[in-house]
PDB file of N, CA and C in Angstrom:
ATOM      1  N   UNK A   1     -13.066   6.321  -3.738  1.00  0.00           N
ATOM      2  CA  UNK A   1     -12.063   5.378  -4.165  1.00  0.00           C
ATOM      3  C   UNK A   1     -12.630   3.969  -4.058  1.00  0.00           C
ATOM      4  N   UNK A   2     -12.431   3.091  -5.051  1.00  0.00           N
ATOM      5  CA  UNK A   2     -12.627   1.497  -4.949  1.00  0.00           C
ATOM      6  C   UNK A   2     -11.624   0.885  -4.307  1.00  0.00           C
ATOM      7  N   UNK A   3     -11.293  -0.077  -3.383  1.00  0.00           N
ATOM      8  CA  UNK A   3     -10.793  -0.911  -3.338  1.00  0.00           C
ATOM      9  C   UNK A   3     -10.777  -2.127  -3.071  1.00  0.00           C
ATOM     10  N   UNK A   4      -9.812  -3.291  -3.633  1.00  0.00           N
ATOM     11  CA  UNK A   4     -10.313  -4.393  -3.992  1.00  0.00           C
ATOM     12  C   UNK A   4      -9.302  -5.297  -2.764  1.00  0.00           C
ATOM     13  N   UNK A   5      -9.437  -5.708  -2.044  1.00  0.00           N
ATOM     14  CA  UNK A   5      -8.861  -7.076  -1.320  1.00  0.00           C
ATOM     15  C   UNK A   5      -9.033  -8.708  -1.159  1.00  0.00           C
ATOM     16  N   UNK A   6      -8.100  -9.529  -2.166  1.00  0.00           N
ATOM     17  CA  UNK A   6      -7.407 -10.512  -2.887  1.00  0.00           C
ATOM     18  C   UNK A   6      -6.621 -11.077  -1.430  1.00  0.00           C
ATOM     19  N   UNK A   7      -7.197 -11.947  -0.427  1.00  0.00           N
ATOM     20  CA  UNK A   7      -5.984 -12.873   0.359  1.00  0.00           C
ATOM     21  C   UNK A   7      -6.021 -13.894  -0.578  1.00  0.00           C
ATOM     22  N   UNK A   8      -4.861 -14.627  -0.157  1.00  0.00           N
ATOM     23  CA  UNK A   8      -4.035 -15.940  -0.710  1.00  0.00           C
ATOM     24  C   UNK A   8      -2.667 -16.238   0.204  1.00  0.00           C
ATOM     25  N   UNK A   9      -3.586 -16.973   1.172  1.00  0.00           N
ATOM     26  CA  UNK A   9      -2.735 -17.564   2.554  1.00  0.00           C
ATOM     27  C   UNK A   9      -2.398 -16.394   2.988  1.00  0.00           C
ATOM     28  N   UNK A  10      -0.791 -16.169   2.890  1.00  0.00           N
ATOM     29  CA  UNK A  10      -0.545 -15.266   3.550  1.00  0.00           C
ATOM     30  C   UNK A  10       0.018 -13.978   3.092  1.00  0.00           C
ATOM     31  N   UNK A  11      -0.213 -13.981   1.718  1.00  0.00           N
ATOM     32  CA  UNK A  11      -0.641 -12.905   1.434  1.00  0.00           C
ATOM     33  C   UNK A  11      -2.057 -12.015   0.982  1.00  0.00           C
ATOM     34  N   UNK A  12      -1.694 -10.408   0.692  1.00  0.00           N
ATOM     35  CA  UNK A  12      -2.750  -9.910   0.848  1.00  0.00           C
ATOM     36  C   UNK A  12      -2.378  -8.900  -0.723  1.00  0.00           C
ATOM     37  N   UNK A  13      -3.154  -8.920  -1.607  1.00  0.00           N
ATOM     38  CA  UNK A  13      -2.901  -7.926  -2.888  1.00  0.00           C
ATOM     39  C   UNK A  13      -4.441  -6.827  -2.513  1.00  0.00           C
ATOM     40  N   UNK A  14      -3.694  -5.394  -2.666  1.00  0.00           N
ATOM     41  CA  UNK A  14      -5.131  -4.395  -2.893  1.00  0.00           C
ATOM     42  C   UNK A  14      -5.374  -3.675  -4.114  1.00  0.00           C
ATOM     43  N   UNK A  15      -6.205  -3.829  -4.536  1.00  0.00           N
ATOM     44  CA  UNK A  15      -6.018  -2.692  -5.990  1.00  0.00           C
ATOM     45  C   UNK A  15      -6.737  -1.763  -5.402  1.00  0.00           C
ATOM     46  N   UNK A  16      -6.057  -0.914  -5.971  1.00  0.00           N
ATOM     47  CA  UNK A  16      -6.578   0.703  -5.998  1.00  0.00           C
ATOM     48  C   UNK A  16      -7.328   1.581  -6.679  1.00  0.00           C
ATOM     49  N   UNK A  17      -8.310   2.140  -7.463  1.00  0.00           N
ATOM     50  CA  UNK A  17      -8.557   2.827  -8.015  1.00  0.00           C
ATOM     51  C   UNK A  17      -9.063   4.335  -7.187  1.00  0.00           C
ATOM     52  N   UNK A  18      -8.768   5.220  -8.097  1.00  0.00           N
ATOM     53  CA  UNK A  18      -9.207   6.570  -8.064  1.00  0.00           C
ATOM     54  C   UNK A  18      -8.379   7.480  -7.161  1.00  0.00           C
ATOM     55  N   UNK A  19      -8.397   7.666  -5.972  1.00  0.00           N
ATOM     56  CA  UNK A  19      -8.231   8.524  -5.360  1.00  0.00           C
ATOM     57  C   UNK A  19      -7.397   8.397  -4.404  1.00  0.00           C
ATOM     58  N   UNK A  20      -6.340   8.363  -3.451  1.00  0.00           N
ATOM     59  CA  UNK A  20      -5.292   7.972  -2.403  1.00  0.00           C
ATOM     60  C   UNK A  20      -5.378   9.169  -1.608  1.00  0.00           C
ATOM     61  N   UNK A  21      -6.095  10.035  -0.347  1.00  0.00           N
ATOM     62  CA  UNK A  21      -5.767  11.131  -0.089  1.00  0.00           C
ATOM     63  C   UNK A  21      -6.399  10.676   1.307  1.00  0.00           C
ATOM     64  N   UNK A  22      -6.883  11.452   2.218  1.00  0.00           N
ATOM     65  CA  UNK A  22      -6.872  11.397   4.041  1.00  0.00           C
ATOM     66  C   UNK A  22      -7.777  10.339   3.999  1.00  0.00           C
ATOM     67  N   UNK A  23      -8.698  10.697   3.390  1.00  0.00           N
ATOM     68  CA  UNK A  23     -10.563   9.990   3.850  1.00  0.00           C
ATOM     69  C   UNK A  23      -9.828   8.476   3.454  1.00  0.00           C
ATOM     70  N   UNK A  24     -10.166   8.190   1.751  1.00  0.00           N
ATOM     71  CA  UNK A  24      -9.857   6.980   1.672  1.00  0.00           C
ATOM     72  C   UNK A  24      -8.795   6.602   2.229  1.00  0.00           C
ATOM     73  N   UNK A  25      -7.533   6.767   2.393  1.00  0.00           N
ATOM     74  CA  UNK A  25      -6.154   6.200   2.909  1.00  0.00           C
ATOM     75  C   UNK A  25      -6.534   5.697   4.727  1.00  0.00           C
ATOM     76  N   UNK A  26      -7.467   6.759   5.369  1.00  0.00           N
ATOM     77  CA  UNK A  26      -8.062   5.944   6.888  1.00  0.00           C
ATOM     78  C   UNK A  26      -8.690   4.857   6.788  1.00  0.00           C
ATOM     79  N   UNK A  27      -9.664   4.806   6.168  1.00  0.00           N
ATOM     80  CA  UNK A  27     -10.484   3.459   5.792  1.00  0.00           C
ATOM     81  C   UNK A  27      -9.452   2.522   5.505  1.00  0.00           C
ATOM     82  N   UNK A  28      -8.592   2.661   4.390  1.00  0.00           N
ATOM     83  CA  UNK A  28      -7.891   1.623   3.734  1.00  0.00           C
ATOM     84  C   UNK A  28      -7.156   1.273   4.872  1.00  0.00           C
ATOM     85  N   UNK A  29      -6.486   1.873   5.648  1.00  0.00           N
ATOM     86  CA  UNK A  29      -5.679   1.523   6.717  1.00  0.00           C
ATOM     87  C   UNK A  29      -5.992   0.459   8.074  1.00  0.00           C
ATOM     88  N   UNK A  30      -7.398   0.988   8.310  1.00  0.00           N
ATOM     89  CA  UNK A  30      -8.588   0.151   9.430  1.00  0.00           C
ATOM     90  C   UNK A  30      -8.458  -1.066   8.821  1.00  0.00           C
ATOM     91  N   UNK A  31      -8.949  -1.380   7.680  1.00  0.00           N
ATOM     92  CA  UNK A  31      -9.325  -2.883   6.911  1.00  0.00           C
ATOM     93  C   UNK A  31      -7.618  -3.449   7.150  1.00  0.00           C
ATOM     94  N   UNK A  32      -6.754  -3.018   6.450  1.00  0.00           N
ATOM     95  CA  UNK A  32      -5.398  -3.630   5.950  1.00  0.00           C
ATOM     96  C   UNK A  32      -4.975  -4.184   7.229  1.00  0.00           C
ATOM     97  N   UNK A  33      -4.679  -3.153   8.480  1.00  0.00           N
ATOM     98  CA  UNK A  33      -4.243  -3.454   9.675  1.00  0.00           C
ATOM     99  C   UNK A  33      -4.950  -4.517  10.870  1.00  0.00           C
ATOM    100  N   UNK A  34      -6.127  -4.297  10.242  1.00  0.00           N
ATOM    101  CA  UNK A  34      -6.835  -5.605  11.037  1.00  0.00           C
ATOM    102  C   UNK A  34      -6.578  -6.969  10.622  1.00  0.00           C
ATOM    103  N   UNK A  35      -6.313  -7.046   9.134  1.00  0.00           N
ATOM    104  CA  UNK A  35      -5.755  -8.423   8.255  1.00  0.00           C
ATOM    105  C   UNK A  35      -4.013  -8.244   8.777  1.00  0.00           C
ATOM    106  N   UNK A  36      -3.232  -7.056   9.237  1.00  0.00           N
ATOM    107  CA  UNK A  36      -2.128  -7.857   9.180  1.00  0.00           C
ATOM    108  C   UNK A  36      -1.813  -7.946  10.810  1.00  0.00           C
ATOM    109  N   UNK A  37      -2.472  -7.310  11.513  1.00  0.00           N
ATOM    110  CA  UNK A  37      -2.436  -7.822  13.407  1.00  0.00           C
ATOM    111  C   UNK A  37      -3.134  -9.238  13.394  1.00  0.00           C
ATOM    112  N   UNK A  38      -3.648  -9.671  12.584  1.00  0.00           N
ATOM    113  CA  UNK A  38      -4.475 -10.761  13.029  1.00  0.00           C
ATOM    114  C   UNK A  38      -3.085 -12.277  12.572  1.00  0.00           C
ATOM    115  N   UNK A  39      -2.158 -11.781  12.128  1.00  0.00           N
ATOM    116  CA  UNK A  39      -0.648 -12.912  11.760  1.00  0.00           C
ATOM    117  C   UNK A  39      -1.072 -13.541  10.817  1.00  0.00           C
ATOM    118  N   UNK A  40      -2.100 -13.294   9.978  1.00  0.00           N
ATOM    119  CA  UNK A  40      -2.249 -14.257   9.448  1.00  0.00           C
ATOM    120  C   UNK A  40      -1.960 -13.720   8.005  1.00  0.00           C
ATOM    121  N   UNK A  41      -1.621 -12.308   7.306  1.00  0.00           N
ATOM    122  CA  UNK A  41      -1.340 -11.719   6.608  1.00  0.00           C
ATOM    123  C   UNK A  41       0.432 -10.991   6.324  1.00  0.00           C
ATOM    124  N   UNK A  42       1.142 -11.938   6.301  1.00  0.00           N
ATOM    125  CA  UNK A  42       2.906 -11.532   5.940  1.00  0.00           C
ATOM    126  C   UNK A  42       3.308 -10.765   4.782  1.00  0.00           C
ATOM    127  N   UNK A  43       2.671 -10.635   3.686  1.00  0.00           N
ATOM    128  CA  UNK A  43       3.429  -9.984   2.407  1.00  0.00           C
ATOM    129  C   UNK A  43       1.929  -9.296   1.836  1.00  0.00           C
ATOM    130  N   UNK A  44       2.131  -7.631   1.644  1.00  0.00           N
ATOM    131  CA  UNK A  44       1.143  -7.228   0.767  1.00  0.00           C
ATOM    132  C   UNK A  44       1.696  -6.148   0.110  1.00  0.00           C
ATOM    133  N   UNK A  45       0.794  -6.211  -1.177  1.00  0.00           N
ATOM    134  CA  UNK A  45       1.086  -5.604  -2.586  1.00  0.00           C
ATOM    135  C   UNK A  45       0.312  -4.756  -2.441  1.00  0.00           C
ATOM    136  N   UNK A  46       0.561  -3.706  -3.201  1.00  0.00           N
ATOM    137  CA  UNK A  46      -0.537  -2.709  -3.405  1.00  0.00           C
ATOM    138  C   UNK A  46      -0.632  -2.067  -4.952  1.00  0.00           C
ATOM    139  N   UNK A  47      -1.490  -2.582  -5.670  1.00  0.00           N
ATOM    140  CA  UNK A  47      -1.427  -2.363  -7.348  1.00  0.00           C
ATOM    141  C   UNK A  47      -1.896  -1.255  -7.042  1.00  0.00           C
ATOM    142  N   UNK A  48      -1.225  -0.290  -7.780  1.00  0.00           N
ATOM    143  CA  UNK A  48      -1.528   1.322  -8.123  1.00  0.00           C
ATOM    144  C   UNK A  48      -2.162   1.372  -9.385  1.00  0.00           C
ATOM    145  N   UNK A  49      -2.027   0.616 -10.047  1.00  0.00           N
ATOM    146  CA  UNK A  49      -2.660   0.694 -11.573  1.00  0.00           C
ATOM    147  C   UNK A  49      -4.074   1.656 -12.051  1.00  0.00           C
ATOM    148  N   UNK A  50      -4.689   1.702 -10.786  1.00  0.00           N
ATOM    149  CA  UNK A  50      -6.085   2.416 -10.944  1.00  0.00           C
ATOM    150  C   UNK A  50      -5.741   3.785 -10.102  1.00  0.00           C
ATOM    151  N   UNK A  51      -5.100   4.127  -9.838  1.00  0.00           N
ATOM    152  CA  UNK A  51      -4.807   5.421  -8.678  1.00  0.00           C
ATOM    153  C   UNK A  51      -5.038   6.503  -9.784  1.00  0.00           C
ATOM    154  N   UNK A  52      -5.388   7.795  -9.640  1.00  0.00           N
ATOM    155  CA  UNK A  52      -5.309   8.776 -10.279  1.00  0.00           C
ATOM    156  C   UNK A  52      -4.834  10.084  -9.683  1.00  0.00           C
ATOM    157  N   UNK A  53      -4.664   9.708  -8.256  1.00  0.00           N
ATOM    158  CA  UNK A  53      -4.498  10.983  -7.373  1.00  0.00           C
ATOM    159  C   UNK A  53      -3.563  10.005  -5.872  1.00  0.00           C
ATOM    160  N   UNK A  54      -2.762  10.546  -5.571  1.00  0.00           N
ATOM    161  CA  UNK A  54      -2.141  10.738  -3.955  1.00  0.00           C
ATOM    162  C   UNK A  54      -1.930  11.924  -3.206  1.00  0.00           C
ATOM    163  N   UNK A  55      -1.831  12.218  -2.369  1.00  0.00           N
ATOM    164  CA  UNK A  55      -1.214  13.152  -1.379  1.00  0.00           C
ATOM    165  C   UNK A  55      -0.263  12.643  -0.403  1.00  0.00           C
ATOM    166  N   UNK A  56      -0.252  13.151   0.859  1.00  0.00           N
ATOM    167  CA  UNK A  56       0.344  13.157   1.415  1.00  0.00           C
ATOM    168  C   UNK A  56       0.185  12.457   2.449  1.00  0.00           C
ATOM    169  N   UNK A  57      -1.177  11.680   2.849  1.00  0.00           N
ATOM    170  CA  UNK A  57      -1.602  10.891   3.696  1.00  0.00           C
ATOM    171  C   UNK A  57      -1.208   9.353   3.380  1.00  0.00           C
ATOM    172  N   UNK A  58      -1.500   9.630   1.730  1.00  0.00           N
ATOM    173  CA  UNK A  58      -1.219   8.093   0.838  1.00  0.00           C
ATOM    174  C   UNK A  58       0.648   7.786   1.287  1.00  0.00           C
ATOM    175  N   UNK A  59       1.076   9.125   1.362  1.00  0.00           N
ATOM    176  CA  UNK A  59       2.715   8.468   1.562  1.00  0.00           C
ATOM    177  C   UNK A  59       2.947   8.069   2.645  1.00  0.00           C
ATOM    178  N   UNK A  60       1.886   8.233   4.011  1.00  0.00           N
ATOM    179  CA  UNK A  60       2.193   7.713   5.044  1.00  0.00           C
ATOM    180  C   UNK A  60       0.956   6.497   5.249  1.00  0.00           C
ATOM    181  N   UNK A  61       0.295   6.379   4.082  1.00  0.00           N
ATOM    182  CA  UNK A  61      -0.456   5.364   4.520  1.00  0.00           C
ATOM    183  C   UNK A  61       0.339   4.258   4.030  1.00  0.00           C
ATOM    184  N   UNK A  62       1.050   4.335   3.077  1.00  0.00           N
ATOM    185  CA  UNK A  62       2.237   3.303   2.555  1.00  0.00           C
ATOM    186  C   UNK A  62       3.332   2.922   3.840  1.00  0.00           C
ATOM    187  N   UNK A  63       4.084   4.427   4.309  1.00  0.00           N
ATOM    188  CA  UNK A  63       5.035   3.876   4.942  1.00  0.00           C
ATOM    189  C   UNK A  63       4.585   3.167   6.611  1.00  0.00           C
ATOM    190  N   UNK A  64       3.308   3.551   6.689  1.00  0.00           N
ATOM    191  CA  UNK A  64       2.755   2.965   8.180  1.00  0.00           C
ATOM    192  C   UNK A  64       2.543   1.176   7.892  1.00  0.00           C
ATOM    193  N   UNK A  65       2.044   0.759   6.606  1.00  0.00           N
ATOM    194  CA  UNK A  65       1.734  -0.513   6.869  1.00  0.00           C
ATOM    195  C   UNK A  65       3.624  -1.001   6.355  1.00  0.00           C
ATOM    196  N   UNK A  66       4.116  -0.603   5.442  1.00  0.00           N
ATOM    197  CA  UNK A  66       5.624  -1.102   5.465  1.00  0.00           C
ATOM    198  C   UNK A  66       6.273  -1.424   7.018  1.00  0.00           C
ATOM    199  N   UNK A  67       6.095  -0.226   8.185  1.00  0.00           N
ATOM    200  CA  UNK A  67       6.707  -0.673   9.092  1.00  0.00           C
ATOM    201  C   UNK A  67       5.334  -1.443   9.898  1.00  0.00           C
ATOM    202  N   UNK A  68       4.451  -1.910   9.560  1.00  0.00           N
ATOM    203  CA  UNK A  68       4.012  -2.817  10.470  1.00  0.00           C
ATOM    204  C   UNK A  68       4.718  -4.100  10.102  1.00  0.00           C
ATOM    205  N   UNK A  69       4.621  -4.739   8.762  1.00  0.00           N
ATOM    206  CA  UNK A  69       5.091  -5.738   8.167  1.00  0.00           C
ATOM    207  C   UNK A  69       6.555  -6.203   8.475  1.00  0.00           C
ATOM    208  N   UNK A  70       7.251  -4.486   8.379  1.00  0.00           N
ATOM    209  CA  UNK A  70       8.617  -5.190   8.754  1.00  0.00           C
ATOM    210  C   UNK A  70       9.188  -5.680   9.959  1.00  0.00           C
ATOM    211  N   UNK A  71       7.936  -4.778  11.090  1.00  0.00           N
ATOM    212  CA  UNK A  71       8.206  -5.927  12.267  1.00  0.00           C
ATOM    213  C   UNK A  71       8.061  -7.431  12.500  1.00  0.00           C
ATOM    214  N   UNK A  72       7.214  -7.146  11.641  1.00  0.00           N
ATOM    215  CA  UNK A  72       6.552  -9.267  11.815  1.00  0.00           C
ATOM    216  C   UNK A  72       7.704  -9.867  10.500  1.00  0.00           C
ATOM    217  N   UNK A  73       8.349  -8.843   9.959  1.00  0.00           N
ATOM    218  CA  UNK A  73       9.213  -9.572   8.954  1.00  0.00           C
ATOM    219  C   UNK A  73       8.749  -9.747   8.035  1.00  0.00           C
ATOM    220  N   UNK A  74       7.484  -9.227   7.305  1.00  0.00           N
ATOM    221  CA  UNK A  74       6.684  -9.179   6.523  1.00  0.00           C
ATOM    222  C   UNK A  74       7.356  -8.397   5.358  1.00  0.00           C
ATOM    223  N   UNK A  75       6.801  -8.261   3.867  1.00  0.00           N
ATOM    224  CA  UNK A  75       7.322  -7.717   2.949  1.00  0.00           C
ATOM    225  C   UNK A  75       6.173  -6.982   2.059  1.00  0.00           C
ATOM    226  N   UNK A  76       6.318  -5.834   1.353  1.00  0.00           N
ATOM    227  CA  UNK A  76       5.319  -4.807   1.019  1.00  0.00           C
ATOM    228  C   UNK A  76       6.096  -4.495  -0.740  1.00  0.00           C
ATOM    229  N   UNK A  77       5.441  -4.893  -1.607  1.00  0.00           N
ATOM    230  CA  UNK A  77       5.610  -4.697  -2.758  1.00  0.00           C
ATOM    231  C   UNK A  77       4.720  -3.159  -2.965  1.00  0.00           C
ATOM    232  N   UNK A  78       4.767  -2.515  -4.025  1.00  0.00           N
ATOM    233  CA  UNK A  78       4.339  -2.016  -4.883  1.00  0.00           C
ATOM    234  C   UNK A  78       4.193  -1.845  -6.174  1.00  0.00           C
ATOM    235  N   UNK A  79       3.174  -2.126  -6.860  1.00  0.00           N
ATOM    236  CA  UNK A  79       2.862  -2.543  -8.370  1.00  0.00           C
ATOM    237  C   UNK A  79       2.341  -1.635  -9.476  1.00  0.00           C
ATOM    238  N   UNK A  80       2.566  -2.154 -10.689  1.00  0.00           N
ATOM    239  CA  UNK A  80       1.942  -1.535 -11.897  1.00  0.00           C
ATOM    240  C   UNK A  80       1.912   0.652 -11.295  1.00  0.00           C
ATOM    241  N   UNK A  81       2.844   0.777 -11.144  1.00  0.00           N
ATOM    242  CA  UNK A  81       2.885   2.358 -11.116  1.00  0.00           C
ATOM    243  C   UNK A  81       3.016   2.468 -12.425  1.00  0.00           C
ATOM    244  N   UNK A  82       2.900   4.025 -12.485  1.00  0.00           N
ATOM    245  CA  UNK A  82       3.133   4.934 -13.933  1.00  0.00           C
ATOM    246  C   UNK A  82       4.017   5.652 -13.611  1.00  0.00           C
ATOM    247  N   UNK A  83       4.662   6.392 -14.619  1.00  0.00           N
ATOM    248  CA  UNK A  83       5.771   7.370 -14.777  1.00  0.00           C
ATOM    249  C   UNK A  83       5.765   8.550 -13.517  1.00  0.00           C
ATOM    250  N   UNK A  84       4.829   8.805 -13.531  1.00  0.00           N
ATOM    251  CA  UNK A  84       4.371  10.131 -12.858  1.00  0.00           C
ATOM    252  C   UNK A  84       4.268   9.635 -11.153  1.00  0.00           C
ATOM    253  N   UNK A  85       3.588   8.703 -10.880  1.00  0.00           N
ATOM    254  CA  UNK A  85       3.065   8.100  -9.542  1.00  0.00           C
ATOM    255  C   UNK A  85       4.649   7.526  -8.980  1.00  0.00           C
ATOM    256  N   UNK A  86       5.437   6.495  -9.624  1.00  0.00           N
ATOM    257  CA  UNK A  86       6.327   6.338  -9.714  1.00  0.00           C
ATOM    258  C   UNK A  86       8.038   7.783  -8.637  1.00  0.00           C
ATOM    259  N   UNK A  87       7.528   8.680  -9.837  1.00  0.00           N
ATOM    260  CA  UNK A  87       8.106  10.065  -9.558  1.00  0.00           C
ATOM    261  C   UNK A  87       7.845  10.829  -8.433  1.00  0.00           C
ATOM    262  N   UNK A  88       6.534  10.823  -8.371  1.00  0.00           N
ATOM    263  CA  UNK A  88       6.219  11.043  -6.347  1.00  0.00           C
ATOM    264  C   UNK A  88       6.747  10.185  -5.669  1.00  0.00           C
ATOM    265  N   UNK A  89       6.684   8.918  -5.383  1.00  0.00           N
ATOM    266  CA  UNK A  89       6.922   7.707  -4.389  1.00  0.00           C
ATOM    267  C   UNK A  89       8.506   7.832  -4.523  1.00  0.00           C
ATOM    268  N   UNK A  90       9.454   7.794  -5.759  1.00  0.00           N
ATOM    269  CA  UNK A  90      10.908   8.275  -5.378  1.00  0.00           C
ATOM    270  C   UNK A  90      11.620   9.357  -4.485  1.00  0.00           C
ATOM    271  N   UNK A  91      10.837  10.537  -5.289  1.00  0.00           N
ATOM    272  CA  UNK A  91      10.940  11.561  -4.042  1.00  0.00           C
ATOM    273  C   UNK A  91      10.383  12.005  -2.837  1.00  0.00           C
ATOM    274  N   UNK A  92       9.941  11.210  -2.501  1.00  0.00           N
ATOM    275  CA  UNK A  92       9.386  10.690  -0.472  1.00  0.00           C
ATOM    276  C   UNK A  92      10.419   9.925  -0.298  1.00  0.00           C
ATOM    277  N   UNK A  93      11.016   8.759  -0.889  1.00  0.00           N
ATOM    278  CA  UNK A  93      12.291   8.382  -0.196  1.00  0.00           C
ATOM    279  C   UNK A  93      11.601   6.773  -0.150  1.00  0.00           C
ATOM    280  N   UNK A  94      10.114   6.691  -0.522  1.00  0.00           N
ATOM    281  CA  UNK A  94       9.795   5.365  -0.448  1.00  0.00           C
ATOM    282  C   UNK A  94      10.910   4.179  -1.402  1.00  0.00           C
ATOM    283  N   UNK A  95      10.775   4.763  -2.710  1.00  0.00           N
ATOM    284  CA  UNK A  95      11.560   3.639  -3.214  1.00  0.00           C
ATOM    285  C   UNK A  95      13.001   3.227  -2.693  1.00  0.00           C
ATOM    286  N   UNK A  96      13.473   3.792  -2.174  1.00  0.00           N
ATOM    287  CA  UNK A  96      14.822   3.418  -1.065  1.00  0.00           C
ATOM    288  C   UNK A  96      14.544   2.285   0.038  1.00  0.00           C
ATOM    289  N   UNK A  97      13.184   2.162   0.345  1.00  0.00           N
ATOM    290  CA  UNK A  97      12.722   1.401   1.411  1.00  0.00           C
ATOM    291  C   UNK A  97      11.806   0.029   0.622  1.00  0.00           C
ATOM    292  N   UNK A  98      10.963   0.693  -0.113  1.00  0.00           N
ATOM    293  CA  UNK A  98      10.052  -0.686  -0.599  1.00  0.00           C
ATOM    294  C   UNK A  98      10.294  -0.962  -2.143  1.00  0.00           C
ATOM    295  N   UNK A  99       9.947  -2.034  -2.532  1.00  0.00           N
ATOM    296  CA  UNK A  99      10.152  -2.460  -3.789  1.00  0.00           C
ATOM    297  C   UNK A  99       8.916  -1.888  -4.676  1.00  0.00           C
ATOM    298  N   UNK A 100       9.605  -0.827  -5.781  1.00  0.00           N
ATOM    299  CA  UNK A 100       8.590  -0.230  -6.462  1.00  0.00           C
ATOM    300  C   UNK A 100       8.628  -0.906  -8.108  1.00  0.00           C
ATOM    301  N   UNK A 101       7.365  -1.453  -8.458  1.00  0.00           N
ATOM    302  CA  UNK A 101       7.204  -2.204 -10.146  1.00  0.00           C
ATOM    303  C   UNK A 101       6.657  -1.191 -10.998  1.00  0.00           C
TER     304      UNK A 101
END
């Protein structure tokens, strides 16, 4: 999987390509969580636009940094989904919780 990390003050945008499953979703998690313990990271996006695959790690790699953010009061977009990607993330119950584009 590629991914791309975009700060701008205090926020943080990641693009995604390829793959969302255990391996990449740990890595992605190490990097993200060190930018948002450090306070200096309040609102991050996560463009799906390049994703081609999730499981089941990706749905908790989403909902783990949502509740880090929402302790610090922070806010967690999600972007450029497709029909299909979209249709997983509803039925996990994410879109009830985070803002899905």
């Amino acid at each position: 999987m590629n991914v791309v990390y975009i700060e701008n003050g205090q926020d943080l945008l990641i693009k995604l390509k390829g793959e969302l499953d255990h391996h990449s979703a740990t890595e992605c998690k190490k990097i993200i969580d060190e930018k948002l313990t450090s306070g200096k990271i309040n609102n991050l996006t996560i463009d799906v636009k390049g994703l081609d695959f999730i499981d089941s790690s990706a749905i908790g790699f989403i909902i783990g940094r949502y509740k880090v953010l929402k302790k610090n009061e922070g806010n967690l977009d999600i972007i450029n989904t497709s029909h299909k990607l979209k249709k997983v993330l509803d039925m996990s119950g994410i879109g009830k919780i985070i803002k899905i584009k």
